[in-house]
PDB file of N, CA and C in Angstrom:
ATOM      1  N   UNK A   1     113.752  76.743  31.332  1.00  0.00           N
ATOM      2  CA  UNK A   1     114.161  75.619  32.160  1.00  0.00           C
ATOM      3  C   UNK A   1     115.655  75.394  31.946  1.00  0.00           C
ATOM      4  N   UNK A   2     116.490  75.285  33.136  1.00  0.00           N
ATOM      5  CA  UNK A   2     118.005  74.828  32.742  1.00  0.00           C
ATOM      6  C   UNK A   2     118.037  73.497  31.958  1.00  0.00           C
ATOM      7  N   UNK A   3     119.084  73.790  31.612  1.00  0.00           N
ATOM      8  CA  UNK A   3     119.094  72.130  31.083  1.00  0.00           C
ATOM      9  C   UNK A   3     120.542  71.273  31.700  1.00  0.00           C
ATOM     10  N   UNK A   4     120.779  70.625  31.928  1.00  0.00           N
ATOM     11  CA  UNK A   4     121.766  69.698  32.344  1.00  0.00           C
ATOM     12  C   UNK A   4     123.060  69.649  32.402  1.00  0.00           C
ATOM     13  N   UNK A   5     123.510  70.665  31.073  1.00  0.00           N
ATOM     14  CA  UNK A   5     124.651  71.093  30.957  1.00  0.00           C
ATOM     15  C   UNK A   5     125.081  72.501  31.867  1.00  0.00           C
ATOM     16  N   UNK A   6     124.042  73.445  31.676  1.00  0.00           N
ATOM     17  CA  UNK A   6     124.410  74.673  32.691  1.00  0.00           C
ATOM     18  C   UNK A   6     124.107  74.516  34.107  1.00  0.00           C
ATOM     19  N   UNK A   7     123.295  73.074  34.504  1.00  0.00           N
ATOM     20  CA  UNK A   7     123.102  72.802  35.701  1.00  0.00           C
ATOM     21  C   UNK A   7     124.460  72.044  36.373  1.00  0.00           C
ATOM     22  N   UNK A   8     125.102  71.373  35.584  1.00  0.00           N
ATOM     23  CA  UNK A   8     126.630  71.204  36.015  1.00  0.00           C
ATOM     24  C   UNK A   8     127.337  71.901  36.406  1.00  0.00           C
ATOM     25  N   UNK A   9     127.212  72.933  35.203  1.00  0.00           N
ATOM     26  CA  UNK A   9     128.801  74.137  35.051  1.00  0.00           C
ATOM     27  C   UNK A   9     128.312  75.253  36.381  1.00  0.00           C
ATOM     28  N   UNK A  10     126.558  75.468  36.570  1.00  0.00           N
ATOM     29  CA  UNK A  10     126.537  76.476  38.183  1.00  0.00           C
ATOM     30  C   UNK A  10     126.943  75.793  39.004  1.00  0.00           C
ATOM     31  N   UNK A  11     126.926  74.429  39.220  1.00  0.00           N
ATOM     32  CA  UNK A  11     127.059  73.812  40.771  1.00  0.00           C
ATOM     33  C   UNK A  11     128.401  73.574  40.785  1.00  0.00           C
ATOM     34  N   UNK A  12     129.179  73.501  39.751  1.00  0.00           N
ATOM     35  CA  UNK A  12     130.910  73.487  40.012  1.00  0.00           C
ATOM     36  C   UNK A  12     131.273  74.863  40.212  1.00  0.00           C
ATOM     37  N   UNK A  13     130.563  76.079  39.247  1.00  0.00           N
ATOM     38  CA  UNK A  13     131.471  77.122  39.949  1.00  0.00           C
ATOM     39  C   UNK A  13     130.692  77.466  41.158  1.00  0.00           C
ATOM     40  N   UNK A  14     128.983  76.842  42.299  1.00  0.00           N
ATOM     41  CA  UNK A  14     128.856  77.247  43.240  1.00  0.00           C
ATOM     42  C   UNK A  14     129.482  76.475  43.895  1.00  0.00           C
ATOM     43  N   UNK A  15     130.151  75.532  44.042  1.00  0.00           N
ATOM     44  CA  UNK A  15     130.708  74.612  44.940  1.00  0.00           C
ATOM     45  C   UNK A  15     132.091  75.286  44.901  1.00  0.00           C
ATOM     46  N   UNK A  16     132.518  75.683  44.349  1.00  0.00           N
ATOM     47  CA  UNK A  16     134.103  76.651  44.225  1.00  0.00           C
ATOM     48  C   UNK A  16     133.761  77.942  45.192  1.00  0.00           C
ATOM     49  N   UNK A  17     132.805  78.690  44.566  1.00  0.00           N
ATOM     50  CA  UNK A  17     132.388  79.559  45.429  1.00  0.00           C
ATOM     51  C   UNK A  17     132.203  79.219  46.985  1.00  0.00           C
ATOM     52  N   UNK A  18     131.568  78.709  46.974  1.00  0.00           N
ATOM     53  CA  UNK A  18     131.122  78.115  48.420  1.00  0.00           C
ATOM     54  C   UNK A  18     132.446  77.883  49.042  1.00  0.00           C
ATOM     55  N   UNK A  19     133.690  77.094  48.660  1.00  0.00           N
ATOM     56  CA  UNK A  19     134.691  76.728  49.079  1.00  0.00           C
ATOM     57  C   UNK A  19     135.444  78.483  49.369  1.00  0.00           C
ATOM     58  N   UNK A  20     135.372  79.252  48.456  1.00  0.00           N
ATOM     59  CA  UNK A  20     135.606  80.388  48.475  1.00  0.00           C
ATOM     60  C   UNK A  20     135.439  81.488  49.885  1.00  0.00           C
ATOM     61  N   UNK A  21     134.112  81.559  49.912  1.00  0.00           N
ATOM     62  CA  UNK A  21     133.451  82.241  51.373  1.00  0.00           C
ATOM     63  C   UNK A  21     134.180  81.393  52.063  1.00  0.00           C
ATOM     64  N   UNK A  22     134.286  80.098  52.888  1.00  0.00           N
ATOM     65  CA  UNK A  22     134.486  79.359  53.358  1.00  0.00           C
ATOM     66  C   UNK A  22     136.122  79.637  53.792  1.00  0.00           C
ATOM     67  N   UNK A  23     137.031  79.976  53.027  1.00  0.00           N
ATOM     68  CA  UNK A  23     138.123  80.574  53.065  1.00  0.00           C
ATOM     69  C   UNK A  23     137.949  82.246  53.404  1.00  0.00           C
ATOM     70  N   UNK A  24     137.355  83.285  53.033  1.00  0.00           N
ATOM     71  CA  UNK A  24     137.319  84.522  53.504  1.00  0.00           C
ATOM     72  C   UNK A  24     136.851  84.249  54.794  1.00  0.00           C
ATOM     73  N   UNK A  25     135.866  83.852  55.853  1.00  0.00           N
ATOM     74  CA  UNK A  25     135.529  83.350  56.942  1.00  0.00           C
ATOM     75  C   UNK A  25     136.941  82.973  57.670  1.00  0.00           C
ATOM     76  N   UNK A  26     137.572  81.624  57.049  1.00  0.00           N
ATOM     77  CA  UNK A  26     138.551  81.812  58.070  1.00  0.00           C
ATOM     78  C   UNK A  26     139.524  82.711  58.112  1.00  0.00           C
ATOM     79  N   UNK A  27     140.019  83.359  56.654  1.00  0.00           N
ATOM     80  CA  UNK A  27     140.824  84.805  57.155  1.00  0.00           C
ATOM     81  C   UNK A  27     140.418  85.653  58.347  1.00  0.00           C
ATOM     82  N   UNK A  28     138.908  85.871  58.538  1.00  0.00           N
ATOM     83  CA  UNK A  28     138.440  86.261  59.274  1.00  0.00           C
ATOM     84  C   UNK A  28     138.531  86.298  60.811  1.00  0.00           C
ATOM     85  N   UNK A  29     138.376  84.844  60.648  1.00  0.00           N
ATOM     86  CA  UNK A  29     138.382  84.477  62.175  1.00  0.00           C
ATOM     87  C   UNK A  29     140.145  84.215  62.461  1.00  0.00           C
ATOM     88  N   UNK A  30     140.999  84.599  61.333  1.00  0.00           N
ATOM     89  CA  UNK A  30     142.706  84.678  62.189  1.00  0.00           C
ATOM     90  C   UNK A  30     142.983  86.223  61.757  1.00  0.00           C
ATOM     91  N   UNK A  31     141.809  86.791  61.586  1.00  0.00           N
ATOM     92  CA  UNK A  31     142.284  88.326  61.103  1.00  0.00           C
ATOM     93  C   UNK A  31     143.761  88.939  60.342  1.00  0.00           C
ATOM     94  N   UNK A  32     143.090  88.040  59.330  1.00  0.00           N
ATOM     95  CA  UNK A  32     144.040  88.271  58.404  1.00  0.00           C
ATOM     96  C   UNK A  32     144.021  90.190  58.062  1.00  0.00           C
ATOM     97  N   UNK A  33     144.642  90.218  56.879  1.00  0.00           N
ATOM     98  CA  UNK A  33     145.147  91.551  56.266  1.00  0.00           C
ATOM     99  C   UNK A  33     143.692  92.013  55.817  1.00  0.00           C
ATOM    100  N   UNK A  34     142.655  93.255  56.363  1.00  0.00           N
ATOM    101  CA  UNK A  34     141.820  93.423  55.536  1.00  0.00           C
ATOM    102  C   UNK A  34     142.052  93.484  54.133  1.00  0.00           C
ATOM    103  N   UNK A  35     142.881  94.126  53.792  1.00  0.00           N
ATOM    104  CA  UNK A  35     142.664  94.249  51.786  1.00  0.00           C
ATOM    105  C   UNK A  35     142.476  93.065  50.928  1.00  0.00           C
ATOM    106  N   UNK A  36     143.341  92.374  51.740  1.00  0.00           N
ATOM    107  CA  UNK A  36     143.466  90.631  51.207  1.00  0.00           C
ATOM    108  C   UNK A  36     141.896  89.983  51.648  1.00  0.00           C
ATOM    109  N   UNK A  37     141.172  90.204  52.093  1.00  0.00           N
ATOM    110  CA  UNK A  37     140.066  89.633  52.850  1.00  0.00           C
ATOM    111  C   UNK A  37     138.791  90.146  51.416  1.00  0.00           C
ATOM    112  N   UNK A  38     139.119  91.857  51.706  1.00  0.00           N
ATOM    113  CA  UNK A  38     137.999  92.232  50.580  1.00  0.00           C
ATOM    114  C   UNK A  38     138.730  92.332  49.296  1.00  0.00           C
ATOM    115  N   UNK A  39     139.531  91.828  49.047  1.00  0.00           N
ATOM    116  CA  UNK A  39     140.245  91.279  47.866  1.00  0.00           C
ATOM    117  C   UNK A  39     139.298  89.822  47.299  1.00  0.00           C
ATOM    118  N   UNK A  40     139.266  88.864  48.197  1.00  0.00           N
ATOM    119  CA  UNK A  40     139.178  87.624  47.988  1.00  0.00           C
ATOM    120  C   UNK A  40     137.467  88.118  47.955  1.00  0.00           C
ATOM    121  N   UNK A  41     136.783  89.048  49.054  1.00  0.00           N
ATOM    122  CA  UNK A  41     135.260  88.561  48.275  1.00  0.00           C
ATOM    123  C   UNK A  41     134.824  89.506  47.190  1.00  0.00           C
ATOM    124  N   UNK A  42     135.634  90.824  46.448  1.00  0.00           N
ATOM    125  CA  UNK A  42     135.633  90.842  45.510  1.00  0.00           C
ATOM    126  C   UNK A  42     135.664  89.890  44.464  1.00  0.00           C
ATOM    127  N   UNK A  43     136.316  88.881  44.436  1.00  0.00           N
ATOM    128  CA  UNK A  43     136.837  87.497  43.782  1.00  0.00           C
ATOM    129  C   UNK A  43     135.402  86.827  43.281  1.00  0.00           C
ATOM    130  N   UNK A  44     134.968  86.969  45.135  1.00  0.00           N
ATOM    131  CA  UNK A  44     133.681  85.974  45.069  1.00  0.00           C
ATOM    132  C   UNK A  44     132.105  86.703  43.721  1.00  0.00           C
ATOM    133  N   UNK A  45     132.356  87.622  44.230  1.00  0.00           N
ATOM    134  CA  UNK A  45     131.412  88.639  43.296  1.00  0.00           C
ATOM    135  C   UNK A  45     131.381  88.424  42.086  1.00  0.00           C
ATOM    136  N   UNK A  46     132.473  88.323  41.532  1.00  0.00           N
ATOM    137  CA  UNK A  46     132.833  87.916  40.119  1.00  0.00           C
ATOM    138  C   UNK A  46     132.398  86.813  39.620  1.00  0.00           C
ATOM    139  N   UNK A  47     132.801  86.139  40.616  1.00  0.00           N
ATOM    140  CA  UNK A  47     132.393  84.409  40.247  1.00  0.00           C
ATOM    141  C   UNK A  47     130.733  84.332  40.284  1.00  0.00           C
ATOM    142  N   UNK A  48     130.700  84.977  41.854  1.00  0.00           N
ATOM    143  CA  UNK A  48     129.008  84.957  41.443  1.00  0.00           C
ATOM    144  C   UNK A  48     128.484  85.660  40.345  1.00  0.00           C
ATOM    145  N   UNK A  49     128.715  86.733  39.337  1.00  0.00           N
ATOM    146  CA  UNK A  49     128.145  87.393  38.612  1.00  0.00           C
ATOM    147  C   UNK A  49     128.438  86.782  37.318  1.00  0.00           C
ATOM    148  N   UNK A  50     129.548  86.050  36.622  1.00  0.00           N
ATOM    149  CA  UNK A  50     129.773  84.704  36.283  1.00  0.00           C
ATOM    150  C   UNK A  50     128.754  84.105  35.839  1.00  0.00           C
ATOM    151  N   UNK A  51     128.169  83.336  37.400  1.00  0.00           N
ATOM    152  CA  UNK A  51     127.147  82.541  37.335  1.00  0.00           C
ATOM    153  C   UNK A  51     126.281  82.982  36.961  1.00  0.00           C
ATOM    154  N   UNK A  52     125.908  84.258  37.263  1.00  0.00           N
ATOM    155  CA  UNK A  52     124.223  84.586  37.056  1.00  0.00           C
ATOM    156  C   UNK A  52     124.427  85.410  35.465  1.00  0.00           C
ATOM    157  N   UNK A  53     125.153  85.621  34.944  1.00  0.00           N
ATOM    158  CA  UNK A  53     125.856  85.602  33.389  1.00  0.00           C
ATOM    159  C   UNK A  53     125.366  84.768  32.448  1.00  0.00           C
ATOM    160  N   UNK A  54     125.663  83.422  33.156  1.00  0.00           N
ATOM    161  CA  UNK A  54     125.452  82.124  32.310  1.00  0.00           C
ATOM    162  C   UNK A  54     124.268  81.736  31.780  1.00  0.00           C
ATOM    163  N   UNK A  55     123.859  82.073  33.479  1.00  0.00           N
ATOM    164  CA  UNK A  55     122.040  81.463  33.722  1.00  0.00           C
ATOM    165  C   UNK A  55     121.580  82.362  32.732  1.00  0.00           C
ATOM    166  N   UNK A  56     121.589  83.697  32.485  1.00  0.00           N
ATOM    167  CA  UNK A  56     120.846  84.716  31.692  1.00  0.00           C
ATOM    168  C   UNK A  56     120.446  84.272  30.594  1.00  0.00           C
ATOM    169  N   UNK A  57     122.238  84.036  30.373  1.00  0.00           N
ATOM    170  CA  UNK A  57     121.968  83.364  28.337  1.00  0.00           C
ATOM    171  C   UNK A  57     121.505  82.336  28.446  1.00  0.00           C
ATOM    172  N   UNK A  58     121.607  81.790  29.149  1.00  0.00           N
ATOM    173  CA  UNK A  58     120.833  80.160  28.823  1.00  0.00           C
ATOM    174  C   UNK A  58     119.073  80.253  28.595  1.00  0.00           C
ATOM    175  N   UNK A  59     119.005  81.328  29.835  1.00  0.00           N
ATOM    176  CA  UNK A  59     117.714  81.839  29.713  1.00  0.00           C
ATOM    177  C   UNK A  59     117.204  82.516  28.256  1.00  0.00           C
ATOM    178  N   UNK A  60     118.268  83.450  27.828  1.00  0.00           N
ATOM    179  CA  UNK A  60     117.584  83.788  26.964  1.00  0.00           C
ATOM    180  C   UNK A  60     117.650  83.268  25.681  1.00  0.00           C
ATOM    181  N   UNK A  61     118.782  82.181  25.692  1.00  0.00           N
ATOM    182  CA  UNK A  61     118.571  81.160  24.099  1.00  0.00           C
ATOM    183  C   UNK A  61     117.287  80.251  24.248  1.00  0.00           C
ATOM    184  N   UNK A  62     116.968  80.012  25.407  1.00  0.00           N
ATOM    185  CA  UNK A  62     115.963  79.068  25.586  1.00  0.00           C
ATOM    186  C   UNK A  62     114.633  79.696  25.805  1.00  0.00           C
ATOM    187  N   UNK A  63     113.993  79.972  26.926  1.00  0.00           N
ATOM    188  CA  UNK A  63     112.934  80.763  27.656  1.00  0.00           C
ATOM    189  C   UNK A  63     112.491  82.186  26.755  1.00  0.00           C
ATOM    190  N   UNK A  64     113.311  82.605  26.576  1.00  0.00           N
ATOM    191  CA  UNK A  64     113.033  83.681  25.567  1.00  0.00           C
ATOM    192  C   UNK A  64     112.374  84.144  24.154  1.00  0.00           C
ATOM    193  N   UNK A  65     113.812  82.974  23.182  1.00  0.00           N
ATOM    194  CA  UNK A  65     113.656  82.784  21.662  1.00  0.00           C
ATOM    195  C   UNK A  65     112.311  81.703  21.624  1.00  0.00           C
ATOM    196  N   UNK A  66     112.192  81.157  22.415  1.00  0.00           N
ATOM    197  CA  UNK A  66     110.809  80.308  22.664  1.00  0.00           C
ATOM    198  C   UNK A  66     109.503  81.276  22.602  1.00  0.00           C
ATOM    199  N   UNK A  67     109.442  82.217  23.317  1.00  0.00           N
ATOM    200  CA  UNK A  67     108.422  82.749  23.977  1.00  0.00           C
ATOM    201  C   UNK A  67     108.464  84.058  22.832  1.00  0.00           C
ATOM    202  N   UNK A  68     109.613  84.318  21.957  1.00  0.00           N
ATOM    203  CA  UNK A  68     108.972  85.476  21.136  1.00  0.00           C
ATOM    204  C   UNK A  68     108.179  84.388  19.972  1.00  0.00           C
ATOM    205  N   UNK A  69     109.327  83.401  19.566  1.00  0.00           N
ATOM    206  CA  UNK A  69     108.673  82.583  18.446  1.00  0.00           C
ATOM    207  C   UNK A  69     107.054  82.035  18.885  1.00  0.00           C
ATOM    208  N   UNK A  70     106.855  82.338  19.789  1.00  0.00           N
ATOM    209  CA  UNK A  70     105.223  82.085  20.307  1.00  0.00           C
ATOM    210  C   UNK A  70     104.422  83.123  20.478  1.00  0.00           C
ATOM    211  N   UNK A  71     104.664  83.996  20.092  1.00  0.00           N
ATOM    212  CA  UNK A  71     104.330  85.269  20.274  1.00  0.00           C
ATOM    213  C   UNK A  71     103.945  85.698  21.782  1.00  0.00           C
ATOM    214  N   UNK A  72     104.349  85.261  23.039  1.00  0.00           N
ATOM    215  CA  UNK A  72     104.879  85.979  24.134  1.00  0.00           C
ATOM    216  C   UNK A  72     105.663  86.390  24.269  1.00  0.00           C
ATOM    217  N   UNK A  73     106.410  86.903  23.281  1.00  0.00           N
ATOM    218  CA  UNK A  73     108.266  87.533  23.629  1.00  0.00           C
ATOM    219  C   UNK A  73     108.081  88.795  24.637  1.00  0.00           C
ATOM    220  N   UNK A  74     106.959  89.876  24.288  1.00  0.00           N
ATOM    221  CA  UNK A  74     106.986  91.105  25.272  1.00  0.00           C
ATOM    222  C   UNK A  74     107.185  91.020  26.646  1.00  0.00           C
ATOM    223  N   UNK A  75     106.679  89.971  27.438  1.00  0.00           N
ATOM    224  CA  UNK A  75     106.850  89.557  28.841  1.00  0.00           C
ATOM    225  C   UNK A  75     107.830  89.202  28.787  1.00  0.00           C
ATOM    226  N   UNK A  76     108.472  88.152  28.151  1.00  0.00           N
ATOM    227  CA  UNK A  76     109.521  87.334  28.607  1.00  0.00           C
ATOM    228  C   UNK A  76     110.301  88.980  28.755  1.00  0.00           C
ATOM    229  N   UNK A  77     110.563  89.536  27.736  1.00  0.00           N
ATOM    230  CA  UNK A  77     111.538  90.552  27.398  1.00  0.00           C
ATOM    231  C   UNK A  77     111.463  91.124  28.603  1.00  0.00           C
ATOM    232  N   UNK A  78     110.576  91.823  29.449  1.00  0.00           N
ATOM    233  CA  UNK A  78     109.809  92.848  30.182  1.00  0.00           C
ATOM    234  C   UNK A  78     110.781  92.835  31.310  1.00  0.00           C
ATOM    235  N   UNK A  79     109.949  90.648  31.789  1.00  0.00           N
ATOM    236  CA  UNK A  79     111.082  90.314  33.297  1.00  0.00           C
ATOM    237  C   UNK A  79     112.556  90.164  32.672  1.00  0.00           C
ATOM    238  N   UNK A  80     112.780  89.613  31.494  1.00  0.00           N
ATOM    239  CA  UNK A  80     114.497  89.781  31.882  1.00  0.00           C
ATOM    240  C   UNK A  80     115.072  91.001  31.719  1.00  0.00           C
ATOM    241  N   UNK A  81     114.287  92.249  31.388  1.00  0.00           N
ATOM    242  CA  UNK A  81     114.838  93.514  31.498  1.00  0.00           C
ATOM    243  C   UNK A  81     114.778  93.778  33.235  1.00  0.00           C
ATOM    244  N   UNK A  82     113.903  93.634  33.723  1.00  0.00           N
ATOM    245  CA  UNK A  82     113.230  93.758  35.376  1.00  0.00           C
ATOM    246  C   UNK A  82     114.821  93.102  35.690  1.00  0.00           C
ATOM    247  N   UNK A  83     114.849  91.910  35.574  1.00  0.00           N
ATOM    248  CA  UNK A  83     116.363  90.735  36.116  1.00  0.00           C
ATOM    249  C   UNK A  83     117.189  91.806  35.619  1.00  0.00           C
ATOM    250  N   UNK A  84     117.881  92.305  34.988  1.00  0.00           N
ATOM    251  CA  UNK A  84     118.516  92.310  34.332  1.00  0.00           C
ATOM    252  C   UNK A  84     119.159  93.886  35.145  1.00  0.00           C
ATOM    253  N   UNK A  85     118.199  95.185  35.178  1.00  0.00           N
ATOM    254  CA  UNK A  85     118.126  95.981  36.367  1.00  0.00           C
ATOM    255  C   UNK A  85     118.244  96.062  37.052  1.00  0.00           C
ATOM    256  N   UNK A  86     118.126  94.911  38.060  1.00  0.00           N
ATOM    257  CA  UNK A  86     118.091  94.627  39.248  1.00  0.00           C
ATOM    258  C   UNK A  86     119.209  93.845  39.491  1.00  0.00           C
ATOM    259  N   UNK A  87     120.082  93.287  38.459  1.00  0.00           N
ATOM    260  CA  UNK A  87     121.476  93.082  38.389  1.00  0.00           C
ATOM    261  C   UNK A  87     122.648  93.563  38.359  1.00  0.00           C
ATOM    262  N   UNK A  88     122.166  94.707  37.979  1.00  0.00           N
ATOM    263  CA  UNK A  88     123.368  96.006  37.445  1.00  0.00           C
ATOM    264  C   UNK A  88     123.322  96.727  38.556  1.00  0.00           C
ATOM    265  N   UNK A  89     122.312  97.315  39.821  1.00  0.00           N
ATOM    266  CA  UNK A  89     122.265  97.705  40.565  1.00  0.00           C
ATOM    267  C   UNK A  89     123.155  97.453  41.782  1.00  0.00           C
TER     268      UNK A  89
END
């Protein structure tokens, strides 16, 4: 479960983000310089990968170290390897 503090820190850097696209769009629509365009959503990528960075560890100090100390750690482990694959891809 997030907790309150990493539920802050995603919605400020998705609200940045968001402001982000929001700016590549209008380069778009005045056709700006491509490089500068996939420059900026390279940018965005980052930021998003950032985010989903954060969420991981949070996940796995919490959801995780929980679930081995309970002796479900093999699953937990299983899907955040599954997440985790499917991130790198």
């Amino acid at each position: 479960m997030i907790d309150a503090k990493t539920e802050r820190d995603a919605l400020v850097r998705l609200k940045r983000i968001e402001g982000q696209i929001q700016g590549i769009q209008r380069m778009v629509e005045q056709r700006k310089y491509c490089i500068d365009i996939v420059n900026q959503i390279t940018a965005v990528r980052k930021a998003l990968d950032q985010v989903a960075l954060a969420l991981t560890q949070r996940h796995i100090n919490s959801c995780v170290t929980e679930a081995i100390r309970s002796k479900h750690g093999e699953q937990k482990v299983e899907e955040l390897m599954e997440t985790i694959h499917r991130f790198i891809k």
